[in-house]
N, C-alpha and C. Protein backbone atom coordinates (compact mmCIF):
# COMPACT_ATOMS: atom_id res chain seq x y z
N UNK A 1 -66.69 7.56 14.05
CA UNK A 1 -65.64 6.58 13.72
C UNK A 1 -65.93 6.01 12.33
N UNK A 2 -64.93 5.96 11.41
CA UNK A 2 -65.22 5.60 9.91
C UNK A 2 -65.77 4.27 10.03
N UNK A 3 -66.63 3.92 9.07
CA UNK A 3 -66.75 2.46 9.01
C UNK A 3 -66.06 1.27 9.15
N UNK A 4 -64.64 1.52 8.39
CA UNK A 4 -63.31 0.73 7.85
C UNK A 4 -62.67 0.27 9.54
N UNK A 5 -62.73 1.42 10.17
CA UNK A 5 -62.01 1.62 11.09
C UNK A 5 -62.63 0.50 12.64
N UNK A 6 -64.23 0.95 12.67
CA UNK A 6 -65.03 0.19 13.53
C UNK A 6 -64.75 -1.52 13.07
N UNK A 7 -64.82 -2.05 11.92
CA UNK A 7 -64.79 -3.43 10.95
C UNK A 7 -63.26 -3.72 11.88
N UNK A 8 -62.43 -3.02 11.76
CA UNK A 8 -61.08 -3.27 12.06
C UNK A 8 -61.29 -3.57 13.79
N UNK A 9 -61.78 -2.59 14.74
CA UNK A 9 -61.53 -3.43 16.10
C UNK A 9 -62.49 -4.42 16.36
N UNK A 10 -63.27 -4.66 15.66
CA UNK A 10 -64.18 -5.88 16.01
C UNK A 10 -63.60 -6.71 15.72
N UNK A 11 -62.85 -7.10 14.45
CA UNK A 11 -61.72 -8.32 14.56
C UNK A 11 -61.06 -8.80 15.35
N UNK A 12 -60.30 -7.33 15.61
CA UNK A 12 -59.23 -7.43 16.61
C UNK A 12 -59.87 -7.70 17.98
N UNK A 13 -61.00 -7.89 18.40
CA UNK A 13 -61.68 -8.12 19.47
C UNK A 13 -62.10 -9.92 19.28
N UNK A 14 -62.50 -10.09 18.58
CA UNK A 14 -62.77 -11.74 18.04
C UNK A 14 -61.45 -12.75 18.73
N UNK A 15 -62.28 -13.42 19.29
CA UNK A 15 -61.46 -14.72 20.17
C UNK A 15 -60.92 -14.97 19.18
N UNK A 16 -59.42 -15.79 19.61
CA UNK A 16 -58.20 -16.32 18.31
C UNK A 16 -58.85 -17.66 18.74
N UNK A 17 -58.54 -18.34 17.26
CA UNK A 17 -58.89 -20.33 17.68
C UNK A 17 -57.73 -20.82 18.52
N UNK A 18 -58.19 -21.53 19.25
CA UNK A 18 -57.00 -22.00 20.16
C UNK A 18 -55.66 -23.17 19.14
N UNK A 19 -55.05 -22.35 19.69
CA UNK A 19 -53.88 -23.18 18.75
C UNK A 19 -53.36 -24.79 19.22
N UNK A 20 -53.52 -25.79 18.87
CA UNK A 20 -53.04 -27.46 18.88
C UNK A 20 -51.82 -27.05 19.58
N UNK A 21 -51.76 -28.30 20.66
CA UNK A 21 -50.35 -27.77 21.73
C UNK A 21 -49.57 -28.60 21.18
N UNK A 22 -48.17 -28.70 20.84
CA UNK A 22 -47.44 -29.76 19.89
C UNK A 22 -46.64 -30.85 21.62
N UNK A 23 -46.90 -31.92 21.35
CA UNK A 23 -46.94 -33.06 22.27
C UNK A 23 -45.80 -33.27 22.02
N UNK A 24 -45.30 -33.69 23.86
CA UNK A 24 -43.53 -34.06 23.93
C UNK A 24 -43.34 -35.45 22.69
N UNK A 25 -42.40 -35.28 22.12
CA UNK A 25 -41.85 -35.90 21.10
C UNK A 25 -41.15 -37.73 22.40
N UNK A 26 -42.07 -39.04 21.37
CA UNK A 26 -42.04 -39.84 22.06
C UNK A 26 -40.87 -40.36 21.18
N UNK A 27 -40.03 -40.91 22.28
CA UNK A 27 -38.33 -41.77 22.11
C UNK A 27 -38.97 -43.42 22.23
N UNK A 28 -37.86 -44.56 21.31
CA UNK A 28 -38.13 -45.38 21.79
C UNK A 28 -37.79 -46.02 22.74
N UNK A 29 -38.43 -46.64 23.58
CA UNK A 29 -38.05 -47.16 25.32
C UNK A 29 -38.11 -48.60 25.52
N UNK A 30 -38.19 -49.10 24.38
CA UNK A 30 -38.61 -51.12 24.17
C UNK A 30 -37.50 -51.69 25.39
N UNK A 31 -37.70 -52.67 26.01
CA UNK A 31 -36.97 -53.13 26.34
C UNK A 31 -36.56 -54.92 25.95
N UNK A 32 -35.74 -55.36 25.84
CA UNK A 32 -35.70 -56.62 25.29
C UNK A 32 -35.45 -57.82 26.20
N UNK A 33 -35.79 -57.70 27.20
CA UNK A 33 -35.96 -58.40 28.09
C UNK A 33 -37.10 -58.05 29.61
N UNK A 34 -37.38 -58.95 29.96
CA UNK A 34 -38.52 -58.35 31.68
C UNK A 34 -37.43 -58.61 32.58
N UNK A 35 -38.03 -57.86 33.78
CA UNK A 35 -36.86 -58.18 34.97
C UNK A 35 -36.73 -59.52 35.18
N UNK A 36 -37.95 -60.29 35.41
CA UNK A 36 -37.46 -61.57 35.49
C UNK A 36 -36.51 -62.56 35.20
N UNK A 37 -36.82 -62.52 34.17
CA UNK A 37 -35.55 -63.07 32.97
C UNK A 37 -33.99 -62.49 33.71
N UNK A 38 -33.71 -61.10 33.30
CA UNK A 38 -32.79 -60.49 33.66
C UNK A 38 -32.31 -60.74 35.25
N UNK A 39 -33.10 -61.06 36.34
CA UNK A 39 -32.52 -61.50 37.62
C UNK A 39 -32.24 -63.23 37.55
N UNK A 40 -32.85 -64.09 36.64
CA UNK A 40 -32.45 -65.54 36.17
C UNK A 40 -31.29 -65.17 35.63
N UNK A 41 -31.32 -64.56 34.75
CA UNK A 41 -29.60 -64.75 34.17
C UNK A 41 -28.52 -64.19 35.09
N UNK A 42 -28.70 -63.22 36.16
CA UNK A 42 -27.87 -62.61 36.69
C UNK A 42 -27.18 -64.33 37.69
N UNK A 43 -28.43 -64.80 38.14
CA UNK A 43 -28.18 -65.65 39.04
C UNK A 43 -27.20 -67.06 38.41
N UNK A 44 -27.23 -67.17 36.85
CA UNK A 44 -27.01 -67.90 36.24
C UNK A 44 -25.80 -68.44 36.14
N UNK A 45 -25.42 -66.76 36.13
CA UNK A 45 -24.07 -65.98 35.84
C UNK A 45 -23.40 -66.12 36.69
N UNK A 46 -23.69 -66.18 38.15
CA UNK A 46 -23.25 -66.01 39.99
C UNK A 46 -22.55 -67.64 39.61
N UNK A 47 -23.48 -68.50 39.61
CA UNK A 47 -23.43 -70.22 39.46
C UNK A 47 -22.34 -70.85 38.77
N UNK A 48 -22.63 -69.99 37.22
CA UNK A 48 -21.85 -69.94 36.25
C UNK A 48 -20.11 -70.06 36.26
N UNK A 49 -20.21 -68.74 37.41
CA UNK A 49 -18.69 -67.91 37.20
C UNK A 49 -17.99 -69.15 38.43
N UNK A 50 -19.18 -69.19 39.64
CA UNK A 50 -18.53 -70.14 40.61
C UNK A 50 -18.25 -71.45 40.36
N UNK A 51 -18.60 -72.33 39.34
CA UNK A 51 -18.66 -73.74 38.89
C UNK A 51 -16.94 -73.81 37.89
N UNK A 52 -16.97 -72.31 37.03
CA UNK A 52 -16.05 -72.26 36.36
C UNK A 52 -14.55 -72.69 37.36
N UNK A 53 -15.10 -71.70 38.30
CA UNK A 53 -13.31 -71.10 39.55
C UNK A 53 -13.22 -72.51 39.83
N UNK A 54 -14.09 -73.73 40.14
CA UNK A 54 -14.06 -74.69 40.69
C UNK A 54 -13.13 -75.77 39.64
N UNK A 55 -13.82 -75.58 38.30
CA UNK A 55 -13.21 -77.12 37.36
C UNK A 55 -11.45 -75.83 37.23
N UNK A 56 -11.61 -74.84 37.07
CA UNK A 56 -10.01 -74.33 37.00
C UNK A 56 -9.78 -74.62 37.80
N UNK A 57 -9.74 -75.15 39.52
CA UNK A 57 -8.52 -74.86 40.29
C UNK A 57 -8.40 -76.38 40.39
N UNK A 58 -9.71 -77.79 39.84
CA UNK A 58 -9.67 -79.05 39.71
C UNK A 58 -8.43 -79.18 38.54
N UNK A 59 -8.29 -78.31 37.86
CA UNK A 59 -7.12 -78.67 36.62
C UNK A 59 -6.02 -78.30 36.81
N UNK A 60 -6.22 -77.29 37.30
CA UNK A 60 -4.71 -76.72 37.89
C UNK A 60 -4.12 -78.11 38.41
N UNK A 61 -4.74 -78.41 39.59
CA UNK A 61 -4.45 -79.54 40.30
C UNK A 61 -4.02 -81.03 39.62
N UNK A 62 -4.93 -80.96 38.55
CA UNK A 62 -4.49 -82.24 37.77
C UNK A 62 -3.19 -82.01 37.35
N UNK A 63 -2.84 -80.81 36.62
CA UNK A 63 -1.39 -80.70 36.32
C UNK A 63 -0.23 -80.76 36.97
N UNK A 64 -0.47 -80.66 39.17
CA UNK A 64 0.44 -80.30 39.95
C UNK A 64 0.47 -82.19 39.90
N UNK A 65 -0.94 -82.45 39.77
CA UNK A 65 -0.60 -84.36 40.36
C UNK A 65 0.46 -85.25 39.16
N UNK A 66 0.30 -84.57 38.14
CA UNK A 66 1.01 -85.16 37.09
C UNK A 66 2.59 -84.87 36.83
N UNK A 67 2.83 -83.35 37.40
CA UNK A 67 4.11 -82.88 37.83
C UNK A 67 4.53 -83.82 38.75
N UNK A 68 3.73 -83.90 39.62
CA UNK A 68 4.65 -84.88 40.84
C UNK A 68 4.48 -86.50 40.87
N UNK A 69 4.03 -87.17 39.44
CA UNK A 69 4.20 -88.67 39.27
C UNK A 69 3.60 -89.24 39.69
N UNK A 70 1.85 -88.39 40.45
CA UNK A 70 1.00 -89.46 41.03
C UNK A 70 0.08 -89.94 39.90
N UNK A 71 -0.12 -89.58 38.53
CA UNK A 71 -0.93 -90.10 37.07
C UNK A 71 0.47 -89.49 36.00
N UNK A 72 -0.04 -90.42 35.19
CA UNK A 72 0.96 -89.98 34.04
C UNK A 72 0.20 -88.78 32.79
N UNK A 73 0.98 -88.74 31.86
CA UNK A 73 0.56 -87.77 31.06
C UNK A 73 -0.18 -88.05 30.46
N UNK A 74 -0.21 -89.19 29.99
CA UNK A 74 -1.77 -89.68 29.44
C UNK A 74 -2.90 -89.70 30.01
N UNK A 75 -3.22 -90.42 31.08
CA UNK A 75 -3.90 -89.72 32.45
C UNK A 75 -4.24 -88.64 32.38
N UNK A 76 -3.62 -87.71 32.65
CA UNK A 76 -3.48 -86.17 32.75
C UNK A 76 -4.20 -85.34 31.73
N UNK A 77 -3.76 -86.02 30.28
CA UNK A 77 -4.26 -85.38 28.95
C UNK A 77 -6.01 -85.58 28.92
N UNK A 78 -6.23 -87.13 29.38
CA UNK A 78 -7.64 -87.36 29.29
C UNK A 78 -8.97 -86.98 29.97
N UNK A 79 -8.11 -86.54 31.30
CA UNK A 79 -9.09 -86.21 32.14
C UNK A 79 -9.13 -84.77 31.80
N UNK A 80 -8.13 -83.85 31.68
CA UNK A 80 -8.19 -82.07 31.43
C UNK A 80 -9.01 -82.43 30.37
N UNK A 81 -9.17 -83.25 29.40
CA UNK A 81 -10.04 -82.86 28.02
C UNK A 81 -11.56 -82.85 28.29
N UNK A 82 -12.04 -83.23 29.29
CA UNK A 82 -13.30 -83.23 30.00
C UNK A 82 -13.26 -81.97 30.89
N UNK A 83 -12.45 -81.85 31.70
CA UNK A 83 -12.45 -80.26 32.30
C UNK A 83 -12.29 -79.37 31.05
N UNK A 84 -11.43 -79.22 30.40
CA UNK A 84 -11.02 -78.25 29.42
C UNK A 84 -12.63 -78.29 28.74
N UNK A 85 -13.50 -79.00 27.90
CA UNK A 85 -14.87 -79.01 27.60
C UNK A 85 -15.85 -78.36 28.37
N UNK A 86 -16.12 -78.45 29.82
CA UNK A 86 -16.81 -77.95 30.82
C UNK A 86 -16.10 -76.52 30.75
N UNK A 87 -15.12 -75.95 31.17
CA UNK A 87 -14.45 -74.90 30.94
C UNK A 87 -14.94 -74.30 29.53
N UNK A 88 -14.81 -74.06 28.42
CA UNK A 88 -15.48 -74.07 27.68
C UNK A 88 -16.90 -73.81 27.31
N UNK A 89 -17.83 -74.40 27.78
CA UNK A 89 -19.28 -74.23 27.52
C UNK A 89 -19.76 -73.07 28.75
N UNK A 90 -18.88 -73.13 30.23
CA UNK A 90 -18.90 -72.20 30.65
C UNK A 90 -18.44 -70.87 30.21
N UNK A 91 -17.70 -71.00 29.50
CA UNK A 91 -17.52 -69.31 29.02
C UNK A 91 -18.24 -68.92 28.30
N UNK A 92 -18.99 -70.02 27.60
CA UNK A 92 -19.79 -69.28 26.64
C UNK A 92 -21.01 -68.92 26.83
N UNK A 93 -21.39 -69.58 28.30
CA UNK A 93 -22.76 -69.35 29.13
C UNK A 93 -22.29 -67.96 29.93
N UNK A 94 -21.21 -67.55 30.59
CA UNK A 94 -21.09 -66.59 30.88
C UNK A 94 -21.05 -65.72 30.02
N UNK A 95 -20.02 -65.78 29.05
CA UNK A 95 -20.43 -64.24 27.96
C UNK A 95 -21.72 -63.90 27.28
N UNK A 96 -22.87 -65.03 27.03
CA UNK A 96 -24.12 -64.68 26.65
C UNK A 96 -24.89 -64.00 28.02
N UNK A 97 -24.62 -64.57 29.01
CA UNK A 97 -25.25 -63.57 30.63
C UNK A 97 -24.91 -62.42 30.66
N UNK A 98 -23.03 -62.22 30.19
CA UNK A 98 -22.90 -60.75 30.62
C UNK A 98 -23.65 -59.92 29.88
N UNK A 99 -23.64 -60.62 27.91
CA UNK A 99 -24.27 -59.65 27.42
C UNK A 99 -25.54 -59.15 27.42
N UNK A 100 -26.11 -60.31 27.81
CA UNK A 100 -27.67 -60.14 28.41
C UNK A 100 -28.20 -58.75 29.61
N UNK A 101 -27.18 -58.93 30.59
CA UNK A 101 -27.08 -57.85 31.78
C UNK A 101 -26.80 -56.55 30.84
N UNK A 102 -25.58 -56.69 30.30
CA UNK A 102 -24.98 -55.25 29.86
C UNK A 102 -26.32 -54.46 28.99
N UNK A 103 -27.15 -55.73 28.35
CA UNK A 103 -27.80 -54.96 27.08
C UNK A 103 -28.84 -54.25 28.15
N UNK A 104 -29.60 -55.15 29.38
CA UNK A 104 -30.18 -54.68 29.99
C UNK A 104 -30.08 -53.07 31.05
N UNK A 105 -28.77 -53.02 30.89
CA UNK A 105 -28.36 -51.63 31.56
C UNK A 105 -28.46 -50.75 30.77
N UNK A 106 -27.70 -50.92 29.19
CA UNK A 106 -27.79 -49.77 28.60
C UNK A 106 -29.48 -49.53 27.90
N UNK A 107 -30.46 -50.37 28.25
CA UNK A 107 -31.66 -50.45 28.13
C UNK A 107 -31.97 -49.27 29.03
N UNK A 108 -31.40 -49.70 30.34
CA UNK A 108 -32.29 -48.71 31.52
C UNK A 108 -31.91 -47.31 31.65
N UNK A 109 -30.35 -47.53 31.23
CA UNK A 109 -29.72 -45.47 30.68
C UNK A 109 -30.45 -45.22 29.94
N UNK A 110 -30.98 -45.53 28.87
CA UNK A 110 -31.88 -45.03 27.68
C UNK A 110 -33.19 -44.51 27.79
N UNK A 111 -33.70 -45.72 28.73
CA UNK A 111 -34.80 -45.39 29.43
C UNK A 111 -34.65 -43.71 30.73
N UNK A 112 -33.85 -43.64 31.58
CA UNK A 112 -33.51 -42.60 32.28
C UNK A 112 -33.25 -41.48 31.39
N UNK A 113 -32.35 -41.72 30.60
CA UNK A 113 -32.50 -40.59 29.52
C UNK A 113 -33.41 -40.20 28.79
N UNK A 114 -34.39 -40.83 28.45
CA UNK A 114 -35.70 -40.70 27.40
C UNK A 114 -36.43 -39.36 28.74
N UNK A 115 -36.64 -40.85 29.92
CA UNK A 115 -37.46 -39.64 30.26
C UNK A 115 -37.38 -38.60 30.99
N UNK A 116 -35.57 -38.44 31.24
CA UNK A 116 -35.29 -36.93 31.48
C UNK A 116 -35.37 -35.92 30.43
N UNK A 117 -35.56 -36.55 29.20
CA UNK A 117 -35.29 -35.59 27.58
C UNK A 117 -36.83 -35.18 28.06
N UNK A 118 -38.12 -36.44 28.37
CA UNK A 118 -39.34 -36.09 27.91
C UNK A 118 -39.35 -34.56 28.91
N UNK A 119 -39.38 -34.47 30.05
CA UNK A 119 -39.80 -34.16 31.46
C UNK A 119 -38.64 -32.85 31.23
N UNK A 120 -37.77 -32.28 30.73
CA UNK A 120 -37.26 -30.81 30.26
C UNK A 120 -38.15 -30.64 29.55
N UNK A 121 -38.30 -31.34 28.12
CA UNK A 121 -39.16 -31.02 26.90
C UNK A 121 -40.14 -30.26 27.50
N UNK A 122 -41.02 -31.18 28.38
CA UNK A 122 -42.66 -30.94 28.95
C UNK A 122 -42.23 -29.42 29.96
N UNK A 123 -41.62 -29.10 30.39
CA UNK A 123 -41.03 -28.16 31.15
C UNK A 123 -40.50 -26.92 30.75
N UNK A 124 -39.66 -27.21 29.39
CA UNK A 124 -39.64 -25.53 28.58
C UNK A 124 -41.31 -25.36 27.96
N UNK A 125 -41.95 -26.57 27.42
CA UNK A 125 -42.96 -26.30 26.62
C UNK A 125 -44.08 -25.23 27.59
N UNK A 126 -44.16 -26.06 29.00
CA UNK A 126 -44.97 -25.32 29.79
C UNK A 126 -44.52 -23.68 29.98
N UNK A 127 -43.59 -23.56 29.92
CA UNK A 127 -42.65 -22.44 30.73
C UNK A 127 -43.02 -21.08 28.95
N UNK A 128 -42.54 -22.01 28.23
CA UNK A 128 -43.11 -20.79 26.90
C UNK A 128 -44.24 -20.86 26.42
N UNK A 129 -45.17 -21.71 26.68
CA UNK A 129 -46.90 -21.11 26.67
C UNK A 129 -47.33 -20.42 27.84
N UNK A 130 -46.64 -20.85 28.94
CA UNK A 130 -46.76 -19.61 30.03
C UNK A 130 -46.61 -17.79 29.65
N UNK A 131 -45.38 -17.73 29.10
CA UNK A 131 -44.81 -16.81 28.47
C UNK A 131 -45.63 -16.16 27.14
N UNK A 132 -45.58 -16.86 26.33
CA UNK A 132 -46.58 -16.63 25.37
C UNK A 132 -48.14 -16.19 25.48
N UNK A 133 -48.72 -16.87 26.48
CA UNK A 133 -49.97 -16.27 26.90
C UNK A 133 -50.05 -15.18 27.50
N UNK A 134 -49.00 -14.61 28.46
CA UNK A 134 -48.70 -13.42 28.59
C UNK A 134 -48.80 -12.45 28.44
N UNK A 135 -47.55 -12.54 27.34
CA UNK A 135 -47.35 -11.27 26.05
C UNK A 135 -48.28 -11.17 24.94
N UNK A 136 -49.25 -12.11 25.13
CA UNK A 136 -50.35 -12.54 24.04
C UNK A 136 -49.56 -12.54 22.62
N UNK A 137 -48.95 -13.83 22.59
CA UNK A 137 -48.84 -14.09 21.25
C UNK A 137 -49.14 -15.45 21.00
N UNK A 138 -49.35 -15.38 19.71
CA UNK A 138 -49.56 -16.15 19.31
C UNK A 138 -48.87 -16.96 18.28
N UNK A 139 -48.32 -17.98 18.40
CA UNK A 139 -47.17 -18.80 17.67
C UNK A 139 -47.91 -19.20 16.36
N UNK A 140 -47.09 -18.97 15.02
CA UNK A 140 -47.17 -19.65 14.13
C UNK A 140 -47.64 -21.19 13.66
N UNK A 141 -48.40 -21.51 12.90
CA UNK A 141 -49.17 -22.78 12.70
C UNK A 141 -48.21 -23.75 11.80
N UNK A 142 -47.54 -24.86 12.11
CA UNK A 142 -46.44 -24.82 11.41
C UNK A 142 -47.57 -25.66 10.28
N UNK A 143 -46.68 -26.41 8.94
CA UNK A 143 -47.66 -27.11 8.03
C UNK A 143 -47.84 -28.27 8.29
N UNK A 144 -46.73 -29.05 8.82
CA UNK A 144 -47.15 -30.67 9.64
C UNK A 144 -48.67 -30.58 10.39
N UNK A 145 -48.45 -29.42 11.66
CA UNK A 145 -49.48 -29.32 12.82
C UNK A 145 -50.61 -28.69 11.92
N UNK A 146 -51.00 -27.94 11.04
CA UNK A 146 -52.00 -27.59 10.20
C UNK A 146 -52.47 -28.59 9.15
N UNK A 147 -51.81 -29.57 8.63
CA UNK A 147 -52.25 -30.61 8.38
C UNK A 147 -53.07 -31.94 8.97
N UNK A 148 -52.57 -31.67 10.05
CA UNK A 148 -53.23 -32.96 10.80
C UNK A 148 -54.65 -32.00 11.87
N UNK A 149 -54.68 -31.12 11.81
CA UNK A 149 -56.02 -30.18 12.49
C UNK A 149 -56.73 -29.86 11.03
N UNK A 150 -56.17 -29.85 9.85
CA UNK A 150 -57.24 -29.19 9.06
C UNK A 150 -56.86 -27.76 9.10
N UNK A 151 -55.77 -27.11 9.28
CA UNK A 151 -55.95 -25.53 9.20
C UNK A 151 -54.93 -25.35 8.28
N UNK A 152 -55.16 -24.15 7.64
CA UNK A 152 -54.37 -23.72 6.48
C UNK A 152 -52.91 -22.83 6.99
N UNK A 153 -52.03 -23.62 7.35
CA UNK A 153 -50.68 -22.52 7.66
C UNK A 153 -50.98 -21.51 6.58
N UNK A 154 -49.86 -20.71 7.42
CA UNK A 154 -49.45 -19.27 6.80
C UNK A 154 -48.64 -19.21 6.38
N UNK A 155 -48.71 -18.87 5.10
CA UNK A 155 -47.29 -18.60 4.38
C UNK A 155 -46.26 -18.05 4.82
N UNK A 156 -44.77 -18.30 4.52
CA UNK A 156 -44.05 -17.73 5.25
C UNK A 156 -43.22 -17.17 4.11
N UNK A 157 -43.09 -15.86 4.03
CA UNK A 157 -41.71 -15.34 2.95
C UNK A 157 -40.84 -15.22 3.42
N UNK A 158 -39.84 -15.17 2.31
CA UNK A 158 -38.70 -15.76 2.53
C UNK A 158 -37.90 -14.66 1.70
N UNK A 159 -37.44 -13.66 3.01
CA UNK A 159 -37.06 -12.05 2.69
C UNK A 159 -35.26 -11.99 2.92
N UNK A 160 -34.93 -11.67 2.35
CA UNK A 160 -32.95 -11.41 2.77
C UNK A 160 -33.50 -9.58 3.24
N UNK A 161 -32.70 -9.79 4.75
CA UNK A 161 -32.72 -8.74 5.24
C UNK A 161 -31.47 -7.32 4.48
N UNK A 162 -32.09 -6.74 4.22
CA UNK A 162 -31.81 -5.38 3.82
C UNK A 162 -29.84 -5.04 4.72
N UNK A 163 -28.75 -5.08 4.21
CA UNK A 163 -27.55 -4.70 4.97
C UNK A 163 -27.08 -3.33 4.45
N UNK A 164 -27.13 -2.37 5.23
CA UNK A 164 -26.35 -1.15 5.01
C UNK A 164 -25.09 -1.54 5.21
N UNK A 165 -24.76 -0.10 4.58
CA UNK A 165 -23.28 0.11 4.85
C UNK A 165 -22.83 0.08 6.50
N UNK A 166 -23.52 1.03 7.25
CA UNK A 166 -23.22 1.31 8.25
C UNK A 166 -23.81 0.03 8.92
N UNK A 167 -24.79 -0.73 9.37
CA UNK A 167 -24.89 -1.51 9.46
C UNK A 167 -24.09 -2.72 9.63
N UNK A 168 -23.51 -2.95 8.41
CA UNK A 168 -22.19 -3.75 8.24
C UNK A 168 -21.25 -3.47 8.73
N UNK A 169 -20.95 -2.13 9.09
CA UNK A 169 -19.48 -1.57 10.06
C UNK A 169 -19.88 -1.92 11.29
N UNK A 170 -21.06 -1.98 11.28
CA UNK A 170 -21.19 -2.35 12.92
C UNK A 170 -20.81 -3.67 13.56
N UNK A 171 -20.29 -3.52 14.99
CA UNK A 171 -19.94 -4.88 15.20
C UNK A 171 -21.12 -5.20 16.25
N UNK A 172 -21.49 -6.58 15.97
CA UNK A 172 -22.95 -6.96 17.15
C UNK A 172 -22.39 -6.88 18.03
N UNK A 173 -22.93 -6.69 19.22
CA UNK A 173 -23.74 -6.85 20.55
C UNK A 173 -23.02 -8.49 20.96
N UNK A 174 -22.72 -8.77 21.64
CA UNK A 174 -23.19 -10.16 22.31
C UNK A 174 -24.65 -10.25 22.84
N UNK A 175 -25.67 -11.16 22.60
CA UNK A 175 -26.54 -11.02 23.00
C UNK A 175 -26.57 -11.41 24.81
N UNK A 176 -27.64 -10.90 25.64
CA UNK A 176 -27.81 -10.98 26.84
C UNK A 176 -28.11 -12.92 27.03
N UNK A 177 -27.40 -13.29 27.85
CA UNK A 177 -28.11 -14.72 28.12
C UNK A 177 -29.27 -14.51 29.00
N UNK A 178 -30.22 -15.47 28.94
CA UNK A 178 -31.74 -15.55 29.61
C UNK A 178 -31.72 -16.62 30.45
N UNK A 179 -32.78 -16.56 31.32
CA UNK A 179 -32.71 -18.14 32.07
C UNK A 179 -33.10 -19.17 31.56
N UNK A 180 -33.58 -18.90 29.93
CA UNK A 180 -34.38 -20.14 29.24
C UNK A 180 -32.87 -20.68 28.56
N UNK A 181 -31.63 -19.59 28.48
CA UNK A 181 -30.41 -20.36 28.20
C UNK A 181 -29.73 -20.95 29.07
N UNK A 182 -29.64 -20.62 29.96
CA UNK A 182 -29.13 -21.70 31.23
C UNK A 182 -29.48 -23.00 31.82
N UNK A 183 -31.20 -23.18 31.40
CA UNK A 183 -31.97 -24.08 31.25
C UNK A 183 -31.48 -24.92 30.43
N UNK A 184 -31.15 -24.79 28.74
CA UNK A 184 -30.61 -25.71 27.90
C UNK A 184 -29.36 -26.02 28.29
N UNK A 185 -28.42 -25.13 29.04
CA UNK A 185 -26.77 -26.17 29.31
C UNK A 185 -27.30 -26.60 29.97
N UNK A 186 -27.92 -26.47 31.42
CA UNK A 186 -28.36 -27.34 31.88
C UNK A 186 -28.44 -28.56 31.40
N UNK A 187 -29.59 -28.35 30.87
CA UNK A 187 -29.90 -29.91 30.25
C UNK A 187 -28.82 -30.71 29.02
N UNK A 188 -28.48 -29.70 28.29
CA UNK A 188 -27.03 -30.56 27.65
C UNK A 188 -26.04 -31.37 28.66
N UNK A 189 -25.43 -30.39 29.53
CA UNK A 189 -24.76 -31.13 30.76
C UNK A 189 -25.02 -32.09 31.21
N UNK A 190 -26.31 -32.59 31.60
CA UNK A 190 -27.29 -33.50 31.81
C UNK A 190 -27.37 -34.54 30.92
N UNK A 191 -27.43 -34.44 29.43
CA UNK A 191 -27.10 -35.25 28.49
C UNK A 191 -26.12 -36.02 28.26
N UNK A 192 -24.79 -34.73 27.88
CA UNK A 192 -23.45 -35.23 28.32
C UNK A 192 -23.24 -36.51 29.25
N UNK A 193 -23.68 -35.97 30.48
CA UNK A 193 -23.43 -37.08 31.61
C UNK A 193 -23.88 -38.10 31.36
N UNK A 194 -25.46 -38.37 30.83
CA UNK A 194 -25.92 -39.78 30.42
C UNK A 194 -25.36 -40.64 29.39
N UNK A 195 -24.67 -40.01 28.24
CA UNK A 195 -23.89 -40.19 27.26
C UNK A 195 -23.01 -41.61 27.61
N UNK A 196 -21.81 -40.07 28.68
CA UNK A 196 -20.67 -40.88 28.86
C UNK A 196 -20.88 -41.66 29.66
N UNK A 197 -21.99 -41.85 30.72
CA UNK A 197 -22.41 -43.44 31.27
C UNK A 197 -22.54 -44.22 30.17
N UNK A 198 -23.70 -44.16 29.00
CA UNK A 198 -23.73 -45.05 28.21
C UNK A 198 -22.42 -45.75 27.69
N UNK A 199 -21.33 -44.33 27.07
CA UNK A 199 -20.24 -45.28 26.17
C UNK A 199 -19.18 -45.93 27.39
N UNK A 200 -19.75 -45.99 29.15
CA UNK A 200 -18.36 -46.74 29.74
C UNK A 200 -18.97 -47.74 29.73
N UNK A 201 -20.79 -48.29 29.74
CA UNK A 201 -21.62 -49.36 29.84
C UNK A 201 -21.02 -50.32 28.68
N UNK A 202 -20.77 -49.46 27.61
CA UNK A 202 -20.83 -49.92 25.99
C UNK A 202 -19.51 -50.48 26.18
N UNK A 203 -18.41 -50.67 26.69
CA UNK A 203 -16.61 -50.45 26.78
C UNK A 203 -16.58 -51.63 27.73
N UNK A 204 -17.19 -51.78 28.77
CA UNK A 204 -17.90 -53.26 29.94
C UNK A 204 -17.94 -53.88 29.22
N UNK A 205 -18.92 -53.97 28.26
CA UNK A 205 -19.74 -55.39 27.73
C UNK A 205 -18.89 -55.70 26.87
């Protein structure tokens, strides 16, 4: 066996360095409120909305007593201006609750969505180093992930593929779909759906 030749499978025999596994990509998940808080205001809101129904159906009433000549309109004017005030500060305690709740929901879609994005992510990733170890290949070192390990990516050229004539007459193929494509509608579909929860959450508040 030539020298050149022996040099050559001993390489090719040499363990590869294990390649840096690139980590599910982290979303932000903050939330701007604790549950606590968020079940105080809900309750706030309950109190809120019921105190309101109460001074409206007290005014209503003031207006039926003044229709029928038991206070006069002056009467009438002075006392609604104290309900009409209470009325008032209640709405504005209720619309800061709702928005409080609403922000807190579309908090928790975000959150459900993050970590259905993470938990596919973690799931194709497993599924194509499965694959990859396999067929024994070995994936490219990109320059971000070779920067932060210390390893020197590989250059990549940057070739325009060669078009014949005949070539060009040709019409492609549709390519075959795989189950790693059914996997992504999947998960788009899945997206979709969280979406349009978000923008009917967003349309509420």
């Amino acid at each position: 066996m030539p020298f050149w030749w022996r040099k050559k499978e001993e390489a090719k025999d040499e363990p590869q360095p294990p390649q840096p596994a690139l980590a599910t990509p982290r979303l932000r998940i903050d939330k701007s409120f604790t549950l606590e808080n968020v079940n105080k205001t809900k309750s706030e809101l309950r109190l809120s909305s019921v105190e309101r129904e109460i001074i409206g159906d007290a005014l209503t009433r003031l207006y039926e007593a003044a229709a029928e000549g038991r206070i006069t309109e002056e009467e009438r004017d002075r006392l609604a201006a104290k309900y009409k005030e209470n009325i008032t500060r209640l709405d504005s305690t209720i619309d800061h609750s709702q928005k409080i709740i609403g922000l807190h929901e579309l908090e928790e879609s975000r959150a459900e969505l993050v970590k259905m994005f993470q938990d596919k992510f973690s799931e194709l990733n497993t599924k194509i180093d499965e694959i990859r170890r396999g067929i024994g290949v070995i994936p490219p070192v990109s320059k971000e992930v070779a920067e932060k390990f210390s390893l020197s990516p590989i250059p990549e050229k940057e070739e325009k593929p060669r078009v014949t004539e005949k070539a060009t007459a040709t019409t492609p193929s549709t390519p075959r779909r795989t189950k790693a494509d059914e996997t992504l509608d999947k998960l788009r579909d899945e997206l979709q759906k969280q979406l349009e929860k978000l923008e009917q959450i967003e349309m509420e508040v």
